[in-house]
N, C-alpha and C. Protein backbone atom coordinates (compact mmCIF):
# COMPACT_ATOMS: atom_id res chain seq x y z
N UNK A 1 166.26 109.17 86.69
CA UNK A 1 166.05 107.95 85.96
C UNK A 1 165.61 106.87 86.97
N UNK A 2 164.74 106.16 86.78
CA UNK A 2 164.33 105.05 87.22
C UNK A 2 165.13 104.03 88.09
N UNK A 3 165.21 103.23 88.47
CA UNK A 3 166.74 101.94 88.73
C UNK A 3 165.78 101.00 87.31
N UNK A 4 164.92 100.73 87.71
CA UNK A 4 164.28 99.93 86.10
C UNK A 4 165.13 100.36 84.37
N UNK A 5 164.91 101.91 84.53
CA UNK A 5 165.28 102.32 82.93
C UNK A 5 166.89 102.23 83.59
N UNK A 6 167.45 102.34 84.37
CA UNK A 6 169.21 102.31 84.65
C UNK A 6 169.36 101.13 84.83
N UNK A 7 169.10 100.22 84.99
CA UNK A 7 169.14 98.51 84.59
C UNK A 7 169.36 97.77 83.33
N UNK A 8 168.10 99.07 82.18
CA UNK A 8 167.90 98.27 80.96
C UNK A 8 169.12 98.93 80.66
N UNK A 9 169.58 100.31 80.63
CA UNK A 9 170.37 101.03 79.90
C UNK A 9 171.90 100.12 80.53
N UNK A 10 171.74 99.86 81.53
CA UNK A 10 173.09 99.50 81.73
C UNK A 10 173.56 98.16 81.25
N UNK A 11 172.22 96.83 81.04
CA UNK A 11 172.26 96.11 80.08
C UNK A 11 172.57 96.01 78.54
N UNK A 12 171.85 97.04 78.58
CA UNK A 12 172.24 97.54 77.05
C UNK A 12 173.33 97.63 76.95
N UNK A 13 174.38 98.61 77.46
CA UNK A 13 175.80 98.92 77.16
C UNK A 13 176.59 97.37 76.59
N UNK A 14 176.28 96.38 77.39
CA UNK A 14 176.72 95.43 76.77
C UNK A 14 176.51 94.42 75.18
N UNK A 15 175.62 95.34 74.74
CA UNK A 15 175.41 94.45 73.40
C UNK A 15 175.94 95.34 72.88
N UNK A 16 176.08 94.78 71.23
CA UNK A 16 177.33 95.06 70.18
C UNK A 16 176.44 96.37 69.72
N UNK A 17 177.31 97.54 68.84
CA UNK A 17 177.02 98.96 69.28
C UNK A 17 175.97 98.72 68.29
N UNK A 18 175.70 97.53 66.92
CA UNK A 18 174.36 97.75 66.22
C UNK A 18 173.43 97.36 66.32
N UNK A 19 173.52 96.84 67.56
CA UNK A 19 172.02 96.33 68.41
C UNK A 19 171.69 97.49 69.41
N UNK A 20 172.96 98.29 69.88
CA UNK A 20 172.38 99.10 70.85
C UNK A 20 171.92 99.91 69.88
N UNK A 21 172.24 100.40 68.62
CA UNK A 21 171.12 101.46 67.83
C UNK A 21 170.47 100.81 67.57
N UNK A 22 169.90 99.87 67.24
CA UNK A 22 168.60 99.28 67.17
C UNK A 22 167.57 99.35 68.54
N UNK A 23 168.19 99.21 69.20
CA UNK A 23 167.51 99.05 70.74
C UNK A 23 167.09 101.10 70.75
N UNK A 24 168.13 101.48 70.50
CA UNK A 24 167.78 103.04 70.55
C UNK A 24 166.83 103.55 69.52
N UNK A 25 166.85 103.08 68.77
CA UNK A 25 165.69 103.39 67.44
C UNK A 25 164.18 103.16 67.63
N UNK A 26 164.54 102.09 68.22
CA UNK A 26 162.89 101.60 68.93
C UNK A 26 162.73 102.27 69.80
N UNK A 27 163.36 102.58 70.92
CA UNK A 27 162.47 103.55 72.01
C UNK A 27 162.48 104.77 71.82
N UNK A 28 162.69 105.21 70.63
CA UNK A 28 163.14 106.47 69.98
C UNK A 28 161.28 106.67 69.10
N UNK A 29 161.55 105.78 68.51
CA UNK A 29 160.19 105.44 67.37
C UNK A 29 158.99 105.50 68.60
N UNK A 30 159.22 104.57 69.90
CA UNK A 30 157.98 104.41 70.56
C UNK A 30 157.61 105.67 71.16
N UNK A 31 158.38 106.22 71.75
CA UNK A 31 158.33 107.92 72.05
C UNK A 31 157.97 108.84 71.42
N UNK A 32 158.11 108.76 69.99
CA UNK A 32 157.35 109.53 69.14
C UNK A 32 155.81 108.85 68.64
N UNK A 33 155.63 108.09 68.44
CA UNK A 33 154.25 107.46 68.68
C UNK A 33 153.40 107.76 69.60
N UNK A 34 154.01 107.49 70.98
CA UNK A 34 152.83 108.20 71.64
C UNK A 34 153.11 109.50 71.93
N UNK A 35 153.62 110.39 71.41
CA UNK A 35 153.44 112.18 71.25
C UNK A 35 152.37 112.00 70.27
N UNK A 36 152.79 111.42 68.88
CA UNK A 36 151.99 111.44 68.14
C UNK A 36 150.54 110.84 68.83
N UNK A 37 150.13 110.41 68.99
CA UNK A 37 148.65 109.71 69.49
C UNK A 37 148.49 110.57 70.90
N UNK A 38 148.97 110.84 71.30
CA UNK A 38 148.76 112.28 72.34
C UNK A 38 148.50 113.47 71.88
N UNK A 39 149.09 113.08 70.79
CA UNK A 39 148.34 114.95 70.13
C UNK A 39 147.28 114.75 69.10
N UNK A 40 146.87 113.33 68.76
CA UNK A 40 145.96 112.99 68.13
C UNK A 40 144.82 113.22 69.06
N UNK A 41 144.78 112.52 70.14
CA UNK A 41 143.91 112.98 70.99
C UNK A 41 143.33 113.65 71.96
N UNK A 42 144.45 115.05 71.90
CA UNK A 42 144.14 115.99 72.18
C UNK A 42 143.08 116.55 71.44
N UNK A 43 143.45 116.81 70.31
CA UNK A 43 143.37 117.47 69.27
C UNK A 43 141.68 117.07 68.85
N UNK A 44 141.14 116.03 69.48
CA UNK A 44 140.28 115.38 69.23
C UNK A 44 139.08 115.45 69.99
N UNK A 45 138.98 116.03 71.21
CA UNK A 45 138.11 115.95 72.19
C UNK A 45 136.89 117.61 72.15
N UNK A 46 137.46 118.42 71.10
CA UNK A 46 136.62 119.24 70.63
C UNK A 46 135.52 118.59 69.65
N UNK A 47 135.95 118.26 68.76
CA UNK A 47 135.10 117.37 67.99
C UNK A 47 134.62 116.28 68.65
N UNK A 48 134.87 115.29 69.15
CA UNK A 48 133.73 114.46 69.82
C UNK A 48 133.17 114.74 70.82
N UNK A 49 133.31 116.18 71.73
CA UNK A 49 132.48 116.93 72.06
C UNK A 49 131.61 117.01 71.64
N UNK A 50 131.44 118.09 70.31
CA UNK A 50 130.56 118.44 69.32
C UNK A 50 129.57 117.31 68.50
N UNK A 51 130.07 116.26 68.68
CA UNK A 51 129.61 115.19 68.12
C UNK A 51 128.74 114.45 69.32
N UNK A 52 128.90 114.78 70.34
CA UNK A 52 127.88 114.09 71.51
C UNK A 52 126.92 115.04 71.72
N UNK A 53 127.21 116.28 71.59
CA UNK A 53 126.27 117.23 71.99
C UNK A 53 124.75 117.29 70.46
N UNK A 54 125.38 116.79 69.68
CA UNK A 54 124.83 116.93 68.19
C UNK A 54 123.94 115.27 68.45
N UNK A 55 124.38 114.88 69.00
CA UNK A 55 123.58 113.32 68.95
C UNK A 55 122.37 113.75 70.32
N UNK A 56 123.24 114.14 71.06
CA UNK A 56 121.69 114.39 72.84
C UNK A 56 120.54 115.45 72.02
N UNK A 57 121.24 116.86 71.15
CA UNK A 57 120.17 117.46 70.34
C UNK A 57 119.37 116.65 69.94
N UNK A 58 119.54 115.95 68.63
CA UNK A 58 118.71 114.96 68.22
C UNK A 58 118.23 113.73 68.55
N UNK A 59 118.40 113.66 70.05
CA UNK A 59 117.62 112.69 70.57
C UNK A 59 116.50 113.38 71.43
N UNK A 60 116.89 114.89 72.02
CA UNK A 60 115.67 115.11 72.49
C UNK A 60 114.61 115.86 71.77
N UNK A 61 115.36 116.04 70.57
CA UNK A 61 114.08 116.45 69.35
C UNK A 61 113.41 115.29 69.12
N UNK A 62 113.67 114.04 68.94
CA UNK A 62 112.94 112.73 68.61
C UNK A 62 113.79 112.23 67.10
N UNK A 63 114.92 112.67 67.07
CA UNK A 63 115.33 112.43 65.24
C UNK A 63 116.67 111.48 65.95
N UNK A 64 116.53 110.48 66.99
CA UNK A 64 117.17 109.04 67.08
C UNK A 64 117.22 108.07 66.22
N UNK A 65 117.95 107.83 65.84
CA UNK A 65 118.04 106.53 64.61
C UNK A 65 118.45 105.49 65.68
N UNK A 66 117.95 104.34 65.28
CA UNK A 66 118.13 103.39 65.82
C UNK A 66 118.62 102.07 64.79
N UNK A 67 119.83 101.58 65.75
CA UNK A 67 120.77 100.37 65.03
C UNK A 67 120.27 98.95 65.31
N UNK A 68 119.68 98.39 64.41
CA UNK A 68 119.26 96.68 64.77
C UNK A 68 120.58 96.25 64.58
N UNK A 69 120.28 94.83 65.27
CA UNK A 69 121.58 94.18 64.86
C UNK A 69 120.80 92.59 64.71
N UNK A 70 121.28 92.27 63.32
CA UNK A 70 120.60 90.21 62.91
C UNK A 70 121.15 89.23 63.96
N UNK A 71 120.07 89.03 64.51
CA UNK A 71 121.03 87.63 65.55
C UNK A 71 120.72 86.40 64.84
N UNK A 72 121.30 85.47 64.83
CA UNK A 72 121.01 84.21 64.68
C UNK A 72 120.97 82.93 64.98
């Protein structure tokens, strides 16, 4: 463990026990968030692979679309 995370944790001990589950719920929740978005983007880099390789095809065939944008 850290001295940082053994600092907070040892801070913690001192608040009342339904703040320390609150305090535990949140870094509980944030930990699963980024698994979740870690395996989102794992999970993801085949397909936007496939999706870059599908755009360089059709740019060196000549079938580029091109995005204006209105200035004003």
């Amino acid at each position: 463990m850290t001295l940082l995370l053994d600092k907070a944790f040892s801070e913690a001990t001192k608040l009342p026990e339904e703040r320390q589950n609150h305090l535990a719920q949140i870094i509980l929740d944030v930990m699963a968030d980024d698994e979740h978005w870690d395996g989102l983007f794992a999970d993801s880099q085949d397909i936007l692979a496939n999706m870059a390789n599908e755009a360089i095809a059709e740019y060196n065939v000549g079938e580029k679309k091109t995005c204006s944008l209105e200035t004003r």
